[in-house]
Protein backbone atom coordinates (compact mmCIF):
# COMPACT_ATOMS: atom_id res chain seq x y z
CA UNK A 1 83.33 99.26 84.31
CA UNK A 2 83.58 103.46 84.62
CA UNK A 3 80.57 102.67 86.77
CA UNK A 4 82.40 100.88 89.79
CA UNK A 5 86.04 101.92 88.65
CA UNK A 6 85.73 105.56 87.30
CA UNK A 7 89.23 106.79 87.17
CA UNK A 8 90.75 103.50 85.88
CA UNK A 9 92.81 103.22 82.51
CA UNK A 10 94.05 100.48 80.28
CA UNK A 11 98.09 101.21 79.16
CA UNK A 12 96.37 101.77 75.73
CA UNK A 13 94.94 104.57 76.37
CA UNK A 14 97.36 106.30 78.26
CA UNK A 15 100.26 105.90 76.19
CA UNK A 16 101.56 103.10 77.84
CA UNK A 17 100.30 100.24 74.99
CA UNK A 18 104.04 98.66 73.89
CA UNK A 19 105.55 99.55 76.90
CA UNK A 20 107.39 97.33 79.39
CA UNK A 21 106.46 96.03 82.80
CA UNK A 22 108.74 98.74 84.44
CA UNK A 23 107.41 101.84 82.93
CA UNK A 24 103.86 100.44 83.54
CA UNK A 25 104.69 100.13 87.38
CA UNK A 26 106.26 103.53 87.19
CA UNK A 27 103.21 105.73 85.98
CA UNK A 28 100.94 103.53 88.30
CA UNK A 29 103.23 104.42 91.53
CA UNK A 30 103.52 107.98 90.25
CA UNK A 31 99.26 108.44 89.51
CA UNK A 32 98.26 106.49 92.44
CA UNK A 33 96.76 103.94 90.14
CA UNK A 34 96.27 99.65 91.21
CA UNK A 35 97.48 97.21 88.69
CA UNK A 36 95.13 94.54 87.52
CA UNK A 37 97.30 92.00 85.80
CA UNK A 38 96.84 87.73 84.99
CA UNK A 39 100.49 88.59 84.56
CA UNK A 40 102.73 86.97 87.62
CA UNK A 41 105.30 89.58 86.66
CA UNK A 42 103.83 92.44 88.18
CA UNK A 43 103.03 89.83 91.76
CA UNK A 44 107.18 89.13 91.31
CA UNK A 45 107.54 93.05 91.43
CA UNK A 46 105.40 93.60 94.59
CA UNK A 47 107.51 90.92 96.25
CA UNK A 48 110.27 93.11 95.56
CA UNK A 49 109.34 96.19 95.90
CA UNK A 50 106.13 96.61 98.25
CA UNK A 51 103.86 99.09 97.48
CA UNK A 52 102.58 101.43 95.53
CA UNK A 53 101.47 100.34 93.15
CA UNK A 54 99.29 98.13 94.61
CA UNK A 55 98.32 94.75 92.59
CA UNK A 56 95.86 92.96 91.69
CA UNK A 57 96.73 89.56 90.18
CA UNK A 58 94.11 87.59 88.28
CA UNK A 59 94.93 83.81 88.72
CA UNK A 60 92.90 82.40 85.93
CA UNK A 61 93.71 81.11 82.72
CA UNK A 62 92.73 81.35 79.08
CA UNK A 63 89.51 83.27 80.10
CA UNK A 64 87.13 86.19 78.30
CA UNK A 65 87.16 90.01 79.10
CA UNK A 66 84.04 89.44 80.39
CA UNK A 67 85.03 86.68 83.02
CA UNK A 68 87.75 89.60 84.40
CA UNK A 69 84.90 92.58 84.25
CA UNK A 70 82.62 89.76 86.26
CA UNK A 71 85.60 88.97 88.68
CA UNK A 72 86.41 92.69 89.49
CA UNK A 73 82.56 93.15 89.56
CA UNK A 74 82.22 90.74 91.98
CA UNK A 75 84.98 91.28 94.59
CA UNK A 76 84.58 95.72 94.31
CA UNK A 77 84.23 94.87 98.24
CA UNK A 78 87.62 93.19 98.48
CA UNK A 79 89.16 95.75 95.96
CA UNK A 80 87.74 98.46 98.20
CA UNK A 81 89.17 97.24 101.33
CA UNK A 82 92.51 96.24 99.85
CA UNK A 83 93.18 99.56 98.50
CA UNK A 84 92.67 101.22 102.19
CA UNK A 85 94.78 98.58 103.75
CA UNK A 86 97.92 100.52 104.11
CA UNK A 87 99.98 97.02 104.46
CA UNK A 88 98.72 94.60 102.06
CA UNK A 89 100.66 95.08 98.33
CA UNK A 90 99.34 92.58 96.43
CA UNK A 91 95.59 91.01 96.11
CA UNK A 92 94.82 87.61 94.71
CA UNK A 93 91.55 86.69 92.45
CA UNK A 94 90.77 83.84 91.58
């Protein structure tokens, strides 16, 4: 996905792997980075907390890693926007 979403990183690869919801949030507000999740935690957390980071919050179930690359694919328009929008903290795919 480096072709739509070139500075994007999985916690794996930054050091983050076995870490916890909080520190994840953390090095996102701190690197300016968006949080795609199917997770409802991180959606709880923006309630709380606003933004940054900013999330993204896949509602789907049991589904592939290529159903999520075809959803962000799909909505980089909506993903675009939402990151501008200085108000909006949290973004809902379905």
């Amino acid at each position: 996905m480096a072709d739509l979403y070139p500075d994007s990183a999985h916690p794996r690869d930054i050091g983050l792997k076995s870490s916890d919801d909080r520190l994840i949030w953390e090095h996102a507000k701190n690197n300016d980075f968006m949080i795609v999740s199917k997770d409802a935690d991180f959606y709880q957390r923006s309630l709380l907390f606003g933004h940054p980071p900013k999330i993204i919050w896949i509602r789907r179930g049991n589904c592939s890693t290529k159903t999520i690359e075809s959803i962000l694919r799909n909505h980089f328009d909506d993903i675009e926007t939402f990151y501008n929008d200085i108000y909006e903290s949290c973004l809902i795919l379905l």
